[in-house]
C-alpha atoms as a PDB file:
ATOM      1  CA  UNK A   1       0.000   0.000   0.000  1.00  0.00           C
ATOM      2  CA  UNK A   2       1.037   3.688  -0.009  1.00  0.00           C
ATOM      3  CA  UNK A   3       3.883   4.276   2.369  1.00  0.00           C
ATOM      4  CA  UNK A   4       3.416   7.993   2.080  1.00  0.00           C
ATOM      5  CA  UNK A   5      -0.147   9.134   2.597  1.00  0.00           C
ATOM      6  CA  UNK A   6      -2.685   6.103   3.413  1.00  0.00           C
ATOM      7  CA  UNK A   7      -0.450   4.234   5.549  1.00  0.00           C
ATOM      8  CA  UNK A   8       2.210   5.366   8.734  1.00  0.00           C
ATOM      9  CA  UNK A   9       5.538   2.993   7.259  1.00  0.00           C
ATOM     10  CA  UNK A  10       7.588   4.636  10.295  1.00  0.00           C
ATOM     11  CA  UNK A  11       4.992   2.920  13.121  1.00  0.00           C
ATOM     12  CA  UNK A  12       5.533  -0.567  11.509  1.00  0.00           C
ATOM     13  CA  UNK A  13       9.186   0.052  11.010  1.00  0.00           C
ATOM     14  CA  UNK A  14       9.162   0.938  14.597  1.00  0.00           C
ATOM     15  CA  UNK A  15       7.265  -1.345  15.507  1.00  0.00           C
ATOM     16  CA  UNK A  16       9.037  -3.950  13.479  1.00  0.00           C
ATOM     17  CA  UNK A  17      12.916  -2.553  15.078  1.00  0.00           C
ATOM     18  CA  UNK A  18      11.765  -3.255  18.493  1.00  0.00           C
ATOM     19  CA  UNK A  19      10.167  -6.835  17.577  1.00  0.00           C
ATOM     20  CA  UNK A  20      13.429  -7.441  15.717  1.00  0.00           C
ATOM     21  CA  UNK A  21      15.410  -6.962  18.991  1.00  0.00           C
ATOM     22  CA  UNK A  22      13.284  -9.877  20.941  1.00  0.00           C
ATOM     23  CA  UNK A  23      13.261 -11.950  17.769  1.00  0.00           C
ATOM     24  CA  UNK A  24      15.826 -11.970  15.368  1.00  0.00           C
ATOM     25  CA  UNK A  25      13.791 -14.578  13.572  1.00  0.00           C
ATOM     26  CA  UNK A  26      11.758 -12.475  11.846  1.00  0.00           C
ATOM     27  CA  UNK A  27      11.269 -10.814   8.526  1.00  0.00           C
ATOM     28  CA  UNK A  28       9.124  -8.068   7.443  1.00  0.00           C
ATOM     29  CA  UNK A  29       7.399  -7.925   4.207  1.00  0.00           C
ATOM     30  CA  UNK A  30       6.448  -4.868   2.764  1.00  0.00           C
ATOM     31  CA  UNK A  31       4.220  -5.249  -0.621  1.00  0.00           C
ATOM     32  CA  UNK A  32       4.733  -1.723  -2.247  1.00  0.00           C
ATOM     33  CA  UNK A  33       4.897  -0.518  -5.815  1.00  0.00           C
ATOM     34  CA  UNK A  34       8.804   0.053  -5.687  1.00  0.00           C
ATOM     35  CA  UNK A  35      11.556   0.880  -3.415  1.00  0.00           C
ATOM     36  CA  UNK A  36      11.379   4.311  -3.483  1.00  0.00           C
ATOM     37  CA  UNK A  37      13.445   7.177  -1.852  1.00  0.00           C
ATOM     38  CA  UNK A  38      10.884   7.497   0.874  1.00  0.00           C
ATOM     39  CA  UNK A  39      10.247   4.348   1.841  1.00  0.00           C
ATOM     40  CA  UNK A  40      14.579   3.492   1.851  1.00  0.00           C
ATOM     41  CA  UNK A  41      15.156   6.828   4.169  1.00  0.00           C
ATOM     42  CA  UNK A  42      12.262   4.855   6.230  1.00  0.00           C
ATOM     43  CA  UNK A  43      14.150   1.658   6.432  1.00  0.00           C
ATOM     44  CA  UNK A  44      17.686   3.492   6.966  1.00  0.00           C
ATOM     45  CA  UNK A  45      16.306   6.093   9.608  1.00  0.00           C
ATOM     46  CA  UNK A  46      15.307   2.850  12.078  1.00  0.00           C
ATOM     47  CA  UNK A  47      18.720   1.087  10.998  1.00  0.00           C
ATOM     48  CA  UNK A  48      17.030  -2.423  10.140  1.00  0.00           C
ATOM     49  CA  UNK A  49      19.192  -4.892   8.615  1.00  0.00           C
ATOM     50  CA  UNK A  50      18.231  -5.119   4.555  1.00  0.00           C
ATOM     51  CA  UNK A  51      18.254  -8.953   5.276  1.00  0.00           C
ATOM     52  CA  UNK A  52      15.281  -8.619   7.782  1.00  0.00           C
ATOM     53  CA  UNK A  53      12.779  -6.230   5.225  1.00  0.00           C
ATOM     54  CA  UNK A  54      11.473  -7.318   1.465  1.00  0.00           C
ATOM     55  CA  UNK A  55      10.057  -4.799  -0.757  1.00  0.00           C
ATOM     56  CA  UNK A  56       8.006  -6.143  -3.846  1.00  0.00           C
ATOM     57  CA  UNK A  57       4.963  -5.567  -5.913  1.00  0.00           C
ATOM     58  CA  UNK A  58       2.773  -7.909  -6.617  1.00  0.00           C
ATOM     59  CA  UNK A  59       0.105  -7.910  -9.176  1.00  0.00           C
ATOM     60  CA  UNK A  60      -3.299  -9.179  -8.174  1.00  0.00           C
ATOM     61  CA  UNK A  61      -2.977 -12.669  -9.870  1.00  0.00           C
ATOM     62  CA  UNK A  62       0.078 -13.464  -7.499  1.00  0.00           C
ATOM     63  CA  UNK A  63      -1.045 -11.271  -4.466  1.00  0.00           C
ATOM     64  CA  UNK A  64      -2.559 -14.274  -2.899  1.00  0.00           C
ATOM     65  CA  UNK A  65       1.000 -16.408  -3.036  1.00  0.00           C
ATOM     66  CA  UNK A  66       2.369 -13.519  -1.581  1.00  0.00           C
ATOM     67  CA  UNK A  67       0.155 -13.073   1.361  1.00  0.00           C
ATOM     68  CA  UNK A  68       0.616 -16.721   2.235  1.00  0.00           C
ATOM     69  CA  UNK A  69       4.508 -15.710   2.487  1.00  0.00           C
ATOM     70  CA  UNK A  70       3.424 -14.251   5.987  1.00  0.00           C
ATOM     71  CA  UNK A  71       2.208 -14.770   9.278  1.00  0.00           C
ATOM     72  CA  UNK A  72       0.287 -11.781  10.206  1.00  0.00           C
ATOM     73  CA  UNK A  73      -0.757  -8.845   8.348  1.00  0.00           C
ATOM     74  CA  UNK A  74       0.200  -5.638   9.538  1.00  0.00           C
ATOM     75  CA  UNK A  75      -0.324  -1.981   8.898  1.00  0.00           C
ATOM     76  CA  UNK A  76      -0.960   1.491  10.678  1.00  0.00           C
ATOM     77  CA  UNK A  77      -3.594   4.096   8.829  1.00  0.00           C
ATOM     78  CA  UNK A  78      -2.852   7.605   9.061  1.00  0.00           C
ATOM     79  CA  UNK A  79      -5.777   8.819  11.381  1.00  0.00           C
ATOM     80  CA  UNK A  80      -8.103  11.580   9.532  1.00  0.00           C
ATOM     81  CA  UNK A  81     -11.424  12.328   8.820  1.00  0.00           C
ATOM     82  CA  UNK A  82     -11.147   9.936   5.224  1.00  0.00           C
ATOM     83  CA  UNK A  83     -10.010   6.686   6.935  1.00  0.00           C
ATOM     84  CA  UNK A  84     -12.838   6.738   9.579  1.00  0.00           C
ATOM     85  CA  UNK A  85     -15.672   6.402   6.882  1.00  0.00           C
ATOM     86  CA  UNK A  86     -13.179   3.887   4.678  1.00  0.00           C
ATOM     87  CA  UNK A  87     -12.431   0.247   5.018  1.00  0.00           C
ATOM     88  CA  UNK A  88      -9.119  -0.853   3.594  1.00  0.00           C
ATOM     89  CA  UNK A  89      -9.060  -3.844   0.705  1.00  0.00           C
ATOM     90  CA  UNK A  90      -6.342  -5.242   2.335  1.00  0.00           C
ATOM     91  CA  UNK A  91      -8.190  -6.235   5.385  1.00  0.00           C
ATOM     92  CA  UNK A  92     -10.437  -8.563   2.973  1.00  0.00           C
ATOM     93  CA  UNK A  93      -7.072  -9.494   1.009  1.00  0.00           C
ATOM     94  CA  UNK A  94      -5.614 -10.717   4.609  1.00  0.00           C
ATOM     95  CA  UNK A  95      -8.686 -12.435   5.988  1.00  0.00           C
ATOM     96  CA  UNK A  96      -9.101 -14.330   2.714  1.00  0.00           C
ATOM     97  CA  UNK A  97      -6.447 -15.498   2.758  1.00  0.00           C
ATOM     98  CA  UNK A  98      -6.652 -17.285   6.552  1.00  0.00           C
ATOM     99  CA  UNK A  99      -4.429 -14.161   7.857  1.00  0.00           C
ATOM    100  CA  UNK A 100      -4.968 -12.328  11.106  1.00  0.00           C
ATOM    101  CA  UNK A 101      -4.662  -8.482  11.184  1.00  0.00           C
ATOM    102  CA  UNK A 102      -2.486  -6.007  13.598  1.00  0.00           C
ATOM    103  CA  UNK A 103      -3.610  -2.405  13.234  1.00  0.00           C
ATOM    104  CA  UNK A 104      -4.353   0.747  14.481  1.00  0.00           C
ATOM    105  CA  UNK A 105      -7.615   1.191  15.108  1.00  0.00           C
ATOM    106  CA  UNK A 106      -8.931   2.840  12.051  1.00  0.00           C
ATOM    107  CA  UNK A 107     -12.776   2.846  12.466  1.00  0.00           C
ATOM    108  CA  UNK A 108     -14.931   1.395  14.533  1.00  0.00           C
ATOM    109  CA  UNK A 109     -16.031  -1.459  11.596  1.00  0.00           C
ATOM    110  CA  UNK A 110     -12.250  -2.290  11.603  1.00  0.00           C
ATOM    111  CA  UNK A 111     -12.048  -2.481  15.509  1.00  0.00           C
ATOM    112  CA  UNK A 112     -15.011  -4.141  15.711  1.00  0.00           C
ATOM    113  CA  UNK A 113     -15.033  -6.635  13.050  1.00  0.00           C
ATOM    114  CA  UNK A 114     -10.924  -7.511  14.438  1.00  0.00           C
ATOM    115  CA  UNK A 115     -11.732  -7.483  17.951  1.00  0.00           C
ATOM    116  CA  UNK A 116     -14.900  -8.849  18.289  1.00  0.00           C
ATOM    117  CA  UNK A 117     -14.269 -12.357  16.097  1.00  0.00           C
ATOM    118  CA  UNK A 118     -10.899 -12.495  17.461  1.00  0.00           C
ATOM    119  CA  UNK A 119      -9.343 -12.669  14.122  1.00  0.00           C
ATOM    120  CA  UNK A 120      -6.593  -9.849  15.120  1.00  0.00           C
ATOM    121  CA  UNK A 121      -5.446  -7.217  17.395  1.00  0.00           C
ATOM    122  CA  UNK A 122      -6.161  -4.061  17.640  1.00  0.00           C
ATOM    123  CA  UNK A 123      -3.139  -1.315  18.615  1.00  0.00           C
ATOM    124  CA  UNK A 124      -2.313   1.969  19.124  1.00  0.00           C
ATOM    125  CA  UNK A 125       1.412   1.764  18.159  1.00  0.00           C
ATOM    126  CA  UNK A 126       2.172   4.114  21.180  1.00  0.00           C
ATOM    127  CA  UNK A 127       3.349   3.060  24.727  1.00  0.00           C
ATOM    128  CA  UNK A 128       4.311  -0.551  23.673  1.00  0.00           C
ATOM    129  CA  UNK A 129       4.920  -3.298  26.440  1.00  0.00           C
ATOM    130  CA  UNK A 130       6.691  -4.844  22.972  1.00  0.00           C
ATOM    131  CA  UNK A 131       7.584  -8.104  24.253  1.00  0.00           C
ATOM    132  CA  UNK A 132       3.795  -8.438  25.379  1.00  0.00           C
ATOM    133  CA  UNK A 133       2.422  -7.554  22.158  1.00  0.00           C
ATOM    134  CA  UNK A 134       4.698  -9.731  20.276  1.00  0.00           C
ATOM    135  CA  UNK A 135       3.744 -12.519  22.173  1.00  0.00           C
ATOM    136  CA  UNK A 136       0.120 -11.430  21.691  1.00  0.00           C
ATOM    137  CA  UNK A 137       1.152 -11.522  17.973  1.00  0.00           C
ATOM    138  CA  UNK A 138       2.434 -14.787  17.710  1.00  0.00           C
ATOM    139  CA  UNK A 139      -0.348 -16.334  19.858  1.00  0.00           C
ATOM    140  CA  UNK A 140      -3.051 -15.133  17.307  1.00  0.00           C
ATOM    141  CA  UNK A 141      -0.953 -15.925  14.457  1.00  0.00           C
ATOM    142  CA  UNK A 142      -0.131 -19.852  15.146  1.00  0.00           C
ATOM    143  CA  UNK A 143      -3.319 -19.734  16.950  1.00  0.00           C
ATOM    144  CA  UNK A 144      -5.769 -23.235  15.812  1.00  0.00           C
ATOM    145  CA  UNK A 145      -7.417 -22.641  13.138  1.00  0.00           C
ATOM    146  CA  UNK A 146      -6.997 -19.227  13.011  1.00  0.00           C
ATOM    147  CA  UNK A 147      -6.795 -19.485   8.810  1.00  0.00           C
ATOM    148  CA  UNK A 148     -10.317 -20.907   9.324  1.00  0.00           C
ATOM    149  CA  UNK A 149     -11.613 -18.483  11.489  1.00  0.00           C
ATOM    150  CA  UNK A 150     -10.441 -15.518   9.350  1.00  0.00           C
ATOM    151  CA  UNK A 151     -11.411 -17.235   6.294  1.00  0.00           C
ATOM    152  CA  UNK A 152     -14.835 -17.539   7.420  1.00  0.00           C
ATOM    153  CA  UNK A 153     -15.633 -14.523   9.078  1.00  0.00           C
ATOM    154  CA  UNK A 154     -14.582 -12.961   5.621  1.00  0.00           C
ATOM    155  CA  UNK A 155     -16.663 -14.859   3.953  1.00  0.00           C
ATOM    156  CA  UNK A 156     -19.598 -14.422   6.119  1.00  0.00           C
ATOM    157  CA  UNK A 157     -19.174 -10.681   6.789  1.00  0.00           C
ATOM    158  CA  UNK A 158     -17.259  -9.268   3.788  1.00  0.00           C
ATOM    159  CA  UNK A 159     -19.040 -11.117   0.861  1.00  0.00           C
ATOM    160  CA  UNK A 160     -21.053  -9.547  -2.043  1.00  0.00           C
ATOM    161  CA  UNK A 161     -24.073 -11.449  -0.549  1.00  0.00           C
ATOM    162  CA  UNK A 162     -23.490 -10.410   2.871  1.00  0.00           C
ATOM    163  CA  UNK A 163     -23.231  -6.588   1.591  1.00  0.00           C
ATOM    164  CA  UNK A 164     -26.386  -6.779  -0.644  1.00  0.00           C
ATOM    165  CA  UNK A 165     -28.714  -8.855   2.645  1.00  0.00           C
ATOM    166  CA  UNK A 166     -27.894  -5.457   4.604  1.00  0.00           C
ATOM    167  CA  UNK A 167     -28.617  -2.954   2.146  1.00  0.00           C
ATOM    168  CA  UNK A 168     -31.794  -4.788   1.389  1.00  0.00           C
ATOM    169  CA  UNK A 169     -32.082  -4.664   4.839  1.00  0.00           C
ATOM    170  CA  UNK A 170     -31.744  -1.026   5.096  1.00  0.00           C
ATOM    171  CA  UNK A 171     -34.019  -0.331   2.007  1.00  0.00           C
ATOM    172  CA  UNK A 172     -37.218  -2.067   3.063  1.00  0.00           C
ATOM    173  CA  UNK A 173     -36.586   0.021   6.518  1.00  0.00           C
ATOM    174  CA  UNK A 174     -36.466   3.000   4.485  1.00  0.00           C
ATOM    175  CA  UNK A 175     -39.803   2.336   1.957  1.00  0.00           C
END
């Protein structure tokens, strides 16, 4: 996604430093359009090893193969008055694919639909306990059947059919 307006790439770069310095296990994966200027003063400014981050595209026939590359899906939306009334494809992309979400807390759709089906976590980025929340992280994300779970709340409460029972729902209220 867009490391420069949609999405905060210094919280997860943080975010990922300080994981990286309980676990040096890990790898982030960053799906972006190309490595740009920005986002490698990003990467540089939090000194992360060029070993532990991987910046590619990918198109949407092999965005699915990607996604299965990783363990939990993580991003931080810039908070303003667009993102409350928006819901990110990526969330749909993730849970699709059987992967559980760590964000901000973008809207209260997002919080609820994370928190609620416990198919996630939802953060604030700020004041981290980070060796809690990694462990929180890694619980969820090797958690039984969490693919299943995510999978099937997508499918129950992100499908066409889903979207078209409540706004049939909201236009016989209305006539």
């Amino acid at each position: 996604g867009s490391t420069e307006y949609a999405y905060n790439i210094d919280k997860i770069l943080m975010l990922f430093s300080s994981f990286l310095k309980i676990d040096n296990n890990l790898q982030l994966l960053i799906f972006n359009k190309n490595l740009n200027n920005i986002l490698v003063e990003r990467i540089k400014k939090f000194n992360l090893p060029n070993n532990k981050i991987i910046v590619n595209f990918y198109d949407k026939e092999n965005l699915n193969i990607a996604i299965n590359k990783i363990d939990v899906g993580l991003f931080f939306a810039n908070e303003n008055y667009s993102i409350k009334a928006s819901f990110p494809t990526k969330i749909a992309e993730l849970l699709l694919s059987g992967k559980p979400i760590l964000c901000n807390n973008i809207n209260n759709d997002v919080k609820n639909l994370i928190s609620k089906n416990k198919i996630g976590l939802i953060h604030n980025f700020n004041n981290l306990n980070y060796y809690d929340l990694l462990k929180k992280v890694k619980d969820i994300a090797y958690k039984k059947n969490i693919s299943n779970k995510c999978r099937s709340i997508a499918m129950k409460k992100l499908s066409l059919n889903y979207g078209l029972s409540i706004y049939n729902k909201i236009y016989k209220e209305i006539i």
